[in-house]
Protein backbone atom coordinates (compact mmCIF):
# COMPACT_ATOMS: atom_id res chain seq x y z
CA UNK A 1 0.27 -25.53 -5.95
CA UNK A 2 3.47 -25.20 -3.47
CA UNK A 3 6.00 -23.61 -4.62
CA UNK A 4 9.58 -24.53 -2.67
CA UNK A 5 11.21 -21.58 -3.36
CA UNK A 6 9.78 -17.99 -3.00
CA UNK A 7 12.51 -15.66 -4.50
CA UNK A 8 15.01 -17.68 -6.50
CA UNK A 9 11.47 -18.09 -8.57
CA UNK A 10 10.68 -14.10 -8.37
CA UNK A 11 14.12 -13.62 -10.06
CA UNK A 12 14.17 -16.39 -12.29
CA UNK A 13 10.96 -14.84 -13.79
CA UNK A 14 12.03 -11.05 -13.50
CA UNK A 15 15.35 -11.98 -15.49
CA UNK A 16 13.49 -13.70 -18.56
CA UNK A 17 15.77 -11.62 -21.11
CA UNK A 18 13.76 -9.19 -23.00
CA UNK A 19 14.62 -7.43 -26.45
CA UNK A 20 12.56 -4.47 -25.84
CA UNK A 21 11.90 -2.21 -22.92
CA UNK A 22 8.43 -2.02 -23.69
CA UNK A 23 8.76 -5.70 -22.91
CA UNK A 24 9.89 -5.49 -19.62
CA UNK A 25 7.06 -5.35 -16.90
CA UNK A 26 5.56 -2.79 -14.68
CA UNK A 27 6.00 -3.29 -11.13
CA UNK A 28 3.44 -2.24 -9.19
CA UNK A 29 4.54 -2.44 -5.22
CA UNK A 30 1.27 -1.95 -2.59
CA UNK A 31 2.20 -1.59 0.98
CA UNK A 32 -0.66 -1.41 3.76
CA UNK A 33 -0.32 0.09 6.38
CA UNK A 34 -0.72 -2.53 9.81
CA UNK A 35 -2.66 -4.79 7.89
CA UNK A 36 -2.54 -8.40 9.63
CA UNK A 37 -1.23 -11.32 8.58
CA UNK A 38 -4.97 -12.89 9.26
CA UNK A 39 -6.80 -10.58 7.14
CA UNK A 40 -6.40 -12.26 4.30
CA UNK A 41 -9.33 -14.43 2.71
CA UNK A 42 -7.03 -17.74 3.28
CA UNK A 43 -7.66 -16.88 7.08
CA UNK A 44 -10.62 -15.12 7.14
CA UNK A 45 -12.92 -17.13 5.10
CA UNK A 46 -12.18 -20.21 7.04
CA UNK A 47 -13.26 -18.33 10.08
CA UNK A 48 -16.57 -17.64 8.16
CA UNK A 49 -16.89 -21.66 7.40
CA UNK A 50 -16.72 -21.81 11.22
CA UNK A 51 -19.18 -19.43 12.41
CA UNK A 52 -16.75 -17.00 13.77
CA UNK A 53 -16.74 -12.78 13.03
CA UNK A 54 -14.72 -12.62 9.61
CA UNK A 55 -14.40 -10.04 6.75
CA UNK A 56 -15.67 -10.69 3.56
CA UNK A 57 -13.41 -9.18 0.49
CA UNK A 58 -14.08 -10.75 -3.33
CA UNK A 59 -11.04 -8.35 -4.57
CA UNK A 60 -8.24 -9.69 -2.22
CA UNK A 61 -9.92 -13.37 -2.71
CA UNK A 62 -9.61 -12.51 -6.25
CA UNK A 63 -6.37 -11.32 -6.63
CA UNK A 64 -5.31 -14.18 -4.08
CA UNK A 65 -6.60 -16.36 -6.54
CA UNK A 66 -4.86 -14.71 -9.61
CA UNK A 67 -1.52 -14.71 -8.13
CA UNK A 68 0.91 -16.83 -5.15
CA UNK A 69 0.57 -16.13 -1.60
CA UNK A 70 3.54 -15.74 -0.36
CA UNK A 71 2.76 -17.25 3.80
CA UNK A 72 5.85 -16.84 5.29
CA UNK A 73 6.83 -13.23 4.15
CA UNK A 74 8.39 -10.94 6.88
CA UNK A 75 8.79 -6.98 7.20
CA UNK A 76 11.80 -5.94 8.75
CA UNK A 77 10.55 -4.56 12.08
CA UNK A 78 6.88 -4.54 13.73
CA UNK A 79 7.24 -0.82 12.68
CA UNK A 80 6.65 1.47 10.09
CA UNK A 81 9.44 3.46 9.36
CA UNK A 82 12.02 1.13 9.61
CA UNK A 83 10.32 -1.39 7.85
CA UNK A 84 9.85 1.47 5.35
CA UNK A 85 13.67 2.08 5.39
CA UNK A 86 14.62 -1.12 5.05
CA UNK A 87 11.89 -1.95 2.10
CA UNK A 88 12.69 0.51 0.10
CA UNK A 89 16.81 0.88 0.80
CA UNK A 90 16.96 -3.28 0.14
CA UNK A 91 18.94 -3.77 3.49
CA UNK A 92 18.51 -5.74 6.52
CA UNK A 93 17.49 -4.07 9.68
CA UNK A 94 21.01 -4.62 11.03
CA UNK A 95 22.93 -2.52 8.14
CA UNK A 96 20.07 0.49 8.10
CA UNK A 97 22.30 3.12 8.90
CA UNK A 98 19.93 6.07 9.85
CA UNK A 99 16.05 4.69 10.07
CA UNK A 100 16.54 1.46 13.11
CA UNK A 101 14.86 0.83 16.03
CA UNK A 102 11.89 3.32 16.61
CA UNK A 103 13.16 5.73 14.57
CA UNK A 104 10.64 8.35 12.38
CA UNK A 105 11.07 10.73 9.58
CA UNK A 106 14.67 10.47 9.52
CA UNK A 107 16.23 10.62 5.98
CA UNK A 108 17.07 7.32 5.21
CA UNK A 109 20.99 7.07 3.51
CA UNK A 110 22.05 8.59 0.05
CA UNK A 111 21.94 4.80 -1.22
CA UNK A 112 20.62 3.25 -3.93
CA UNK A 113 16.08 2.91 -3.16
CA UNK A 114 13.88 0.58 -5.15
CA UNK A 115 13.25 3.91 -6.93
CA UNK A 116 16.84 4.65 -8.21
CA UNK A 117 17.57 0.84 -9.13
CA UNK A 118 14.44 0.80 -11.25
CA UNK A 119 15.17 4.17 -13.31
CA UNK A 120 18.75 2.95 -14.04
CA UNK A 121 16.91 0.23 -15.34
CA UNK A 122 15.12 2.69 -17.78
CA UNK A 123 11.49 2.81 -15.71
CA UNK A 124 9.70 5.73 -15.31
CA UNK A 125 9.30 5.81 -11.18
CA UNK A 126 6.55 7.32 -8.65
CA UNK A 127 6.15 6.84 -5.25
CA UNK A 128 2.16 8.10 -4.44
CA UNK A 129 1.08 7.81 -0.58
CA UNK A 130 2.82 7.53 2.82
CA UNK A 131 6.92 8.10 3.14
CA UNK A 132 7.98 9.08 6.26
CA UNK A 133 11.46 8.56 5.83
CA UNK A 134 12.46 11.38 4.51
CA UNK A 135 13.86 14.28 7.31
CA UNK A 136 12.15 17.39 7.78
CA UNK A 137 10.38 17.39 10.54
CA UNK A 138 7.85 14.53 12.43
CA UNK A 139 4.69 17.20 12.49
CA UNK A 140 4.57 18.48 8.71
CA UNK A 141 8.15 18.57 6.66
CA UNK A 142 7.98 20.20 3.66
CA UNK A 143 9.86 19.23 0.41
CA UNK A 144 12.49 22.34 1.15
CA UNK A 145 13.39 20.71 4.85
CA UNK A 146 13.11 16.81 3.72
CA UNK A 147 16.66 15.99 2.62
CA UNK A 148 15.34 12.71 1.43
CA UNK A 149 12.55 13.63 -0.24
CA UNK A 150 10.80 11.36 -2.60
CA UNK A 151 11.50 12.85 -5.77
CA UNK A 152 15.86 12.57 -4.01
CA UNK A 153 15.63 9.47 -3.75
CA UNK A 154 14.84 8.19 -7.49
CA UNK A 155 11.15 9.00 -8.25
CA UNK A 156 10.17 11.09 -10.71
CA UNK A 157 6.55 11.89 -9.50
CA UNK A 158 5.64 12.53 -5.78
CA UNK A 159 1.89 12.75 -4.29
CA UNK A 160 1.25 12.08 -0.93
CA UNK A 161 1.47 11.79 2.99
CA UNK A 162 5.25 13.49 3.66
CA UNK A 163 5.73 12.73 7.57
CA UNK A 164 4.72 10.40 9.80
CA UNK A 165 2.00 11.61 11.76
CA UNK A 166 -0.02 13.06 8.83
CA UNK A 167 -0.18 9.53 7.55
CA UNK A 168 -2.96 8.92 11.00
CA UNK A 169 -5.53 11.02 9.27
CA UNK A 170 -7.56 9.32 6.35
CA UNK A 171 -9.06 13.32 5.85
CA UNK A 172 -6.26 15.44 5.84
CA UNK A 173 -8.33 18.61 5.33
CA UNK A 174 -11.16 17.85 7.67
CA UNK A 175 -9.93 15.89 10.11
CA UNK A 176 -7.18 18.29 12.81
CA UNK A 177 -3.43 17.48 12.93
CA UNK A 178 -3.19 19.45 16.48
CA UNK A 179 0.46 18.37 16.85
CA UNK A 180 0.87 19.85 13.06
CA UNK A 181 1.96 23.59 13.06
CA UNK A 182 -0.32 23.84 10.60
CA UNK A 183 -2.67 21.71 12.64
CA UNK A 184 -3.14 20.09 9.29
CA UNK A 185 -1.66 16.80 7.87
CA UNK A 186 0.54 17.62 4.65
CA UNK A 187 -0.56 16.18 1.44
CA UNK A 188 1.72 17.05 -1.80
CA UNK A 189 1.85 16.96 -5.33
CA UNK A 190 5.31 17.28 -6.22
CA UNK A 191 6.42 20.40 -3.99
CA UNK A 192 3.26 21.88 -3.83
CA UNK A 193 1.03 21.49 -0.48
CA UNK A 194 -2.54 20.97 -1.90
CA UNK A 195 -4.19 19.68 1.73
CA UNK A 196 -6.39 22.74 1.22
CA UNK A 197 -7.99 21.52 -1.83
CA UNK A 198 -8.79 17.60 -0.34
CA UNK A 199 -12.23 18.24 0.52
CA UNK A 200 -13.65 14.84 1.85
CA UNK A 201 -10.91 13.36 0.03
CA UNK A 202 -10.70 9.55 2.08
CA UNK A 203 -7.24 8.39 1.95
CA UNK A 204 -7.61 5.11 -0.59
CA UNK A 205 -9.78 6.67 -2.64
CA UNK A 206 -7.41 9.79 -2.66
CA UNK A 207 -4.48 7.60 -3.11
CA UNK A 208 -6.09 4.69 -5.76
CA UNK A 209 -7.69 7.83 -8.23
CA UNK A 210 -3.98 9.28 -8.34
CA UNK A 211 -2.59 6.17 -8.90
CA UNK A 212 -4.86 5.31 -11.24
CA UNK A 213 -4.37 8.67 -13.07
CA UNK A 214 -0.67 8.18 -12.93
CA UNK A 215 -0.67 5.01 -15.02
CA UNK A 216 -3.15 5.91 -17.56
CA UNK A 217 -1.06 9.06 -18.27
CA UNK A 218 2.03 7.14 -18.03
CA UNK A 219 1.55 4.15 -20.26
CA UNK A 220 -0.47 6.64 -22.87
CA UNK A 221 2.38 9.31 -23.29
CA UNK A 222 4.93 6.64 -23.34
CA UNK A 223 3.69 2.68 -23.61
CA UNK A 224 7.15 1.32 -24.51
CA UNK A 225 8.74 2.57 -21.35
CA UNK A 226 7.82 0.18 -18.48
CA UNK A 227 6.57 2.22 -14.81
CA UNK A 228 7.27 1.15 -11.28
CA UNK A 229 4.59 2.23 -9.19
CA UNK A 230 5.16 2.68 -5.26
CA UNK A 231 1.55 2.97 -3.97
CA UNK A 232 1.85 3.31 -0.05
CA UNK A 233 -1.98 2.92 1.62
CA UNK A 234 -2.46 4.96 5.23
CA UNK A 235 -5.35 2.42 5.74
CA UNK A 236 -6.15 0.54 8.10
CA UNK A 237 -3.75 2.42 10.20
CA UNK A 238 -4.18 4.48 13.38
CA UNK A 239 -7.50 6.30 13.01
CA UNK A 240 -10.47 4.28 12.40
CA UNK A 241 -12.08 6.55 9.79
CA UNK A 242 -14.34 4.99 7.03
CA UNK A 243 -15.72 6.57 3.51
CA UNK A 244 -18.53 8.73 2.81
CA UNK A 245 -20.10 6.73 0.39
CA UNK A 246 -20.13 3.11 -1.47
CA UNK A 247 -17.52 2.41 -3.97
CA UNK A 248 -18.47 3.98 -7.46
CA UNK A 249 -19.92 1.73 -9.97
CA UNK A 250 -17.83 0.09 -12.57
CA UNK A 251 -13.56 -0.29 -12.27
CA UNK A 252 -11.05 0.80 -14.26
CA UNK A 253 -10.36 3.67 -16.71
CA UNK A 254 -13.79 4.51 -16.83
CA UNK A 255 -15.25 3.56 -13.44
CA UNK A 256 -14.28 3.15 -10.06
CA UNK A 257 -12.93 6.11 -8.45
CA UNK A 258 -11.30 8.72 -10.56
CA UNK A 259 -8.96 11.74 -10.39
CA UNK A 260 -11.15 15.00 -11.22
CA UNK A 261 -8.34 17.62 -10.03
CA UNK A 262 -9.99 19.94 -9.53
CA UNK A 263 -10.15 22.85 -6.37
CA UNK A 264 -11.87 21.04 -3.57
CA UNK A 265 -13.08 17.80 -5.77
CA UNK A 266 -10.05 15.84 -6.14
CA UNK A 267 -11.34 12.85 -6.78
CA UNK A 268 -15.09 11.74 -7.09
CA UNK A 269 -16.02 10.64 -3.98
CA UNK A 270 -15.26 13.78 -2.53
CA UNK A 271 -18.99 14.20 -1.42
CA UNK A 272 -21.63 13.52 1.47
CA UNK A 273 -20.43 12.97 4.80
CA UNK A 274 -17.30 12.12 5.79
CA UNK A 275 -16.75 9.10 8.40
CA UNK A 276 -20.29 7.50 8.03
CA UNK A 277 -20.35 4.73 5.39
CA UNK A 278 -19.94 1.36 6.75
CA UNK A 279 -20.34 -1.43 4.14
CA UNK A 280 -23.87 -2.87 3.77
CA UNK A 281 -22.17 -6.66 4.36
CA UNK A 282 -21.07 -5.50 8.06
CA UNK A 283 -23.87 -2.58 8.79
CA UNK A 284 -25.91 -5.36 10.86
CA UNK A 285 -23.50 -7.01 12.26
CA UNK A 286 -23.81 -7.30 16.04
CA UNK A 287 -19.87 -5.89 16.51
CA UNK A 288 -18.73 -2.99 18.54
CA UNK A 289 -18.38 -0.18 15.92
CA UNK A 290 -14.93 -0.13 15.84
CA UNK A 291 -14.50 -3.75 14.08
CA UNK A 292 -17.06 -2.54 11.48
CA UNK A 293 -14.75 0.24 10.96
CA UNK A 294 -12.07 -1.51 10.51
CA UNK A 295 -13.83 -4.13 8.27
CA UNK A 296 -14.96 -0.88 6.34
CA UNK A 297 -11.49 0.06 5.76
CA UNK A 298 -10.12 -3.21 4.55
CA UNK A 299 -13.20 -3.62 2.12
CA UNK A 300 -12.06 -0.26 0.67
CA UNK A 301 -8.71 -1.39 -0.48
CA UNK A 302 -9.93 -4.71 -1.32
CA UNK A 303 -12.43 -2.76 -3.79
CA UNK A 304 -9.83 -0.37 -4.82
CA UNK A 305 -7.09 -3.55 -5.56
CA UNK A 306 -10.43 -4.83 -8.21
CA UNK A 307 -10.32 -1.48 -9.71
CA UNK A 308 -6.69 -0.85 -9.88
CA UNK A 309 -6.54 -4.43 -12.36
CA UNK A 310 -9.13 -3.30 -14.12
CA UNK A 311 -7.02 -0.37 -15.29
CA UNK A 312 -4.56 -2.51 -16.30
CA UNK A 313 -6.73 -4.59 -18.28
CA UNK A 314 -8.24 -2.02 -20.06
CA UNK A 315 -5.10 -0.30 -21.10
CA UNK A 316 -3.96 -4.11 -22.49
CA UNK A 317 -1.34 -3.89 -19.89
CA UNK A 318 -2.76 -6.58 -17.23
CA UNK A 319 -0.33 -9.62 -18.12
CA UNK A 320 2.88 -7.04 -18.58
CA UNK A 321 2.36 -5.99 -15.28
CA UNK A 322 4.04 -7.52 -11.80
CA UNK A 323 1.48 -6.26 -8.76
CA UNK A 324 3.01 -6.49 -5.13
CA UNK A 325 1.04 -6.31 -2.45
CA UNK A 326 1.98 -6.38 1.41
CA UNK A 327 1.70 -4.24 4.65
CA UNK A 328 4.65 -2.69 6.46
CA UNK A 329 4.53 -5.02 9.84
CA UNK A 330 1.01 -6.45 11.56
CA UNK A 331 -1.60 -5.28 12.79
CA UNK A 332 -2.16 -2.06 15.17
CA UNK A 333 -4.37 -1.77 18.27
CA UNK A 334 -5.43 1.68 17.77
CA UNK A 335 -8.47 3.76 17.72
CA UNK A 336 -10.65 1.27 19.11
CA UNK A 337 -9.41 -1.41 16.91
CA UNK A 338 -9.13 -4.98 19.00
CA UNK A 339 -6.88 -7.31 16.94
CA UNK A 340 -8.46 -9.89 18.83
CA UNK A 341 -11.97 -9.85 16.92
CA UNK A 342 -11.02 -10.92 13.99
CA UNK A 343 -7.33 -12.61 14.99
CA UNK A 344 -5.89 -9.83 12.47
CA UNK A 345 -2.69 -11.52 13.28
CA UNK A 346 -3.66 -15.02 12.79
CA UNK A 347 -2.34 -18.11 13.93
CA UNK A 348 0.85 -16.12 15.64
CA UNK A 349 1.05 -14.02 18.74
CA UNK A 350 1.85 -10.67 18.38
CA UNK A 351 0.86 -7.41 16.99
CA UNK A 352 2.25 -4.50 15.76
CA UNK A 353 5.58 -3.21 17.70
CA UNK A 354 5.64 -6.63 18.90
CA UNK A 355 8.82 -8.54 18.45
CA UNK A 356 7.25 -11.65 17.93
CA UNK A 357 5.30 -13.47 14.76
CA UNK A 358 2.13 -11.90 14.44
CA UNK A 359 4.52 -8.31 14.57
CA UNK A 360 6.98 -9.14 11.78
CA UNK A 361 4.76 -11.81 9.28
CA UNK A 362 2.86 -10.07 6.93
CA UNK A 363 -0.05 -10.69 4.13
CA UNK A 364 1.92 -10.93 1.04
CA UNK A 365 0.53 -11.95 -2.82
CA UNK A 366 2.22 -11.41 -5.90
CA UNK A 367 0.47 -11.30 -9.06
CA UNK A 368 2.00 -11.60 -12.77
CA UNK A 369 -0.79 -13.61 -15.45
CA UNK A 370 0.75 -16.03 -17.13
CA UNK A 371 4.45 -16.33 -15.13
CA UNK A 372 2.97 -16.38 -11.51
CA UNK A 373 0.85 -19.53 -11.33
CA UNK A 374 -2.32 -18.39 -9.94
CA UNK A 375 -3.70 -19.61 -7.02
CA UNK A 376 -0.17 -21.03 -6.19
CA UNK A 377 1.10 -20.87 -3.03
CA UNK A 378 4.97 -20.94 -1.69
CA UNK A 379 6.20 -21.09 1.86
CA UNK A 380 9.91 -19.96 1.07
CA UNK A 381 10.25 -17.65 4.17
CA UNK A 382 11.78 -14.08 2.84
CA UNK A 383 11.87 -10.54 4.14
CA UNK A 384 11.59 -6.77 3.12
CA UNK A 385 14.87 -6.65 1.80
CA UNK A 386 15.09 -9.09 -0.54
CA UNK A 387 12.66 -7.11 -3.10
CA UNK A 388 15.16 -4.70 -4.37
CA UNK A 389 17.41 -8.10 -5.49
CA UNK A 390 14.57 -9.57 -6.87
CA UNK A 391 13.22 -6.48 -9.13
CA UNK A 392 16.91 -5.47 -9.98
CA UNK A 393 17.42 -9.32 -11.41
């Protein structure tokens, strides 16, 4: 199914008039981080029909399938941070006035964020993985220094990867920061620094479990406010780190990965060895070692997407609830990574920090049961900045 017209149909269904907020959806917004255009099943599994390497991932072919691709969605720069800035500030690259060019952990402007526009709209807000656009400093802010900290910028909760270059290491205890002072990457919960309990904690697993824990806490103590949910993925950025384990059985509230809390267990996977599972579908694969890496890493999200609507569907929230899911520009060449194994960048030429296609289009599906036609597909070309229009309509 084509649909002509990408956003005008994004606001026409966010501005269906309600009577009740508990009638109003969540919003659940998932950025990647440098994940291609191409490594989306639509690309991928037509290089499988052809014989050529390709990733295998039933949850982003399922949720593809559940929602509209949106083809012809664009960050704002081949960059992180400003394509951060201008994501989450709902302004073109051209009227960002602190975060342009190659900027990084700058504090964006005291200006309205997707997190302010949604609480005056009476959601509960959280913002749980990567910033980096909020001052301090590049190697390890801290709440105290970041003058645009999360929780300043209209989100009431706050766990995650502060500045820039902590968001490179998917083990933030174990694996060194040596440009940190603290040769550590920062992970917080709220104001408080708790890197030293994130034993073997792998970044989506980390990230999905406190997500998931969010929501369930959320829609229980309150299930006629609606929640906007920024979660911001590290993966498949930078270093080419992989789990230490399969996926745990099950999805949802009572599978899947899951928030323990506690001192050095964090989440449930915190065990075995860390940087040594590659999935079973890749682990004979004649590739170099870096592409099953990297096809590790996207299988982990795609898994952790499955469980994620799981939640939803067993807190009865699945068709009240808008999921977003894109990456912040294309795809890196990092670690090892070679962009040209899989075409992570598609049809287009480019990559990451590349100002051409490949650099700026990015994998984009949006998925609402029941108002998004699933398995629809629209070509309307649109860009970073238009989500904060859309959501506030």
């Amino acid at each position: 199914m084509k649909e002509k017209r990408l956003l005008p149909l994004l606001a026409v269904l966010l501005a269906i008039p309600f009577t009740a907020a508990a009638q109003r959806p969540n919003v659940i917004l998932i950025l990647m981080d440098d994940m291609g255009w191409g490594d989306l099943p639509s690309y991928q599994d037509q290089r499988m029909k052809e014989g050529l390497p390709a990733m295998d991932n039933p949850g982003l072919r399922t949720l593809a399938s559940e929602g509209m691709t949106l083809t012809r969605h664009y960050s704002s720069a081949p960059l992180c941070a400003p394509a951060r800035s201008s994501l989450f500030t709902g302004v073109h690259q051209g009227h960002a006035k602190v975060i342009r060019d190659r900027s990084f952990d700058l504090p964006i402007e005291q200006a309205p964020t997707l997190g302010t526009v949604m609480q005056s709209a009476g959601y509960r807000t959280a913002l749980i993985g990567k910033w980096g656009i909020g001052g301090g400093t590049e190697h390890a802010g801290t709440p105290q220094e970041s003058t645009a900290y999360p929780t300043k910028r209209g989100f009431d909760y706050y766990f995650g990867y502060l500045d820039h270059v902590s968001g490179h290491h998917h083990y933030p205890k174990e694996d060194p920061n040596p440009i940190s002072p603290t040769k550590r990457s920062g992970i917080w919960d709220g104001d408080k620094c708790v890197t030293a309990d994130c034993d073997k904690a792998y970044s989506v697993d980390l990230l999905t479990a406190r997500a998931k824990k969010w929501i369930i806490d959320t829609h229980r103590q309150n299930p006629r406010q609606p929640f906007f949910l920024a979660l911001t993925h590290i993966a498949p950025h930078s270093q080419l780190q992989i789990p230490t384990g399969p996926y745990p059985e099950g999805r949802g509230v009572k599978g899947g990965v899951q928030w323990l809390g506690k001192p050095h267990k964090l989440v449930n996977t915190a065990e075995g060895k860390i940087n040594s599972y590659i999935y079973p579908r890749y682990a004979d694969k004649k590739w170099p070692m870096a592409q099953k890496k990297y096809a590790t890493m996207i299988a982990r999200l795609s898994d952790s997407f499955e469980d994620l609507i799981q939640t939803l569907k067993d807190l009865n929230i699945d068709r009240n609830t808008v999921i977003i899911m894109t990456s912040d520009n294309g795809p890196h060449d990092e670690g090892g990574q070679n962009p040209q194994f899989f075409r992570n960048y598609g049809p287009f030429d480019g990559i990451k920090q590349d100002a051409w296609e490949g650099g700026f289009r990015v994998p984009t599906i949006v998925r609402w049961p029941g108002r998004v036609p699933a398995g629809s597909v629209s070509d309307h070309p649109s860009q970073f900045h238009d989500w904060m229009a859309t959501l506030a309509a």
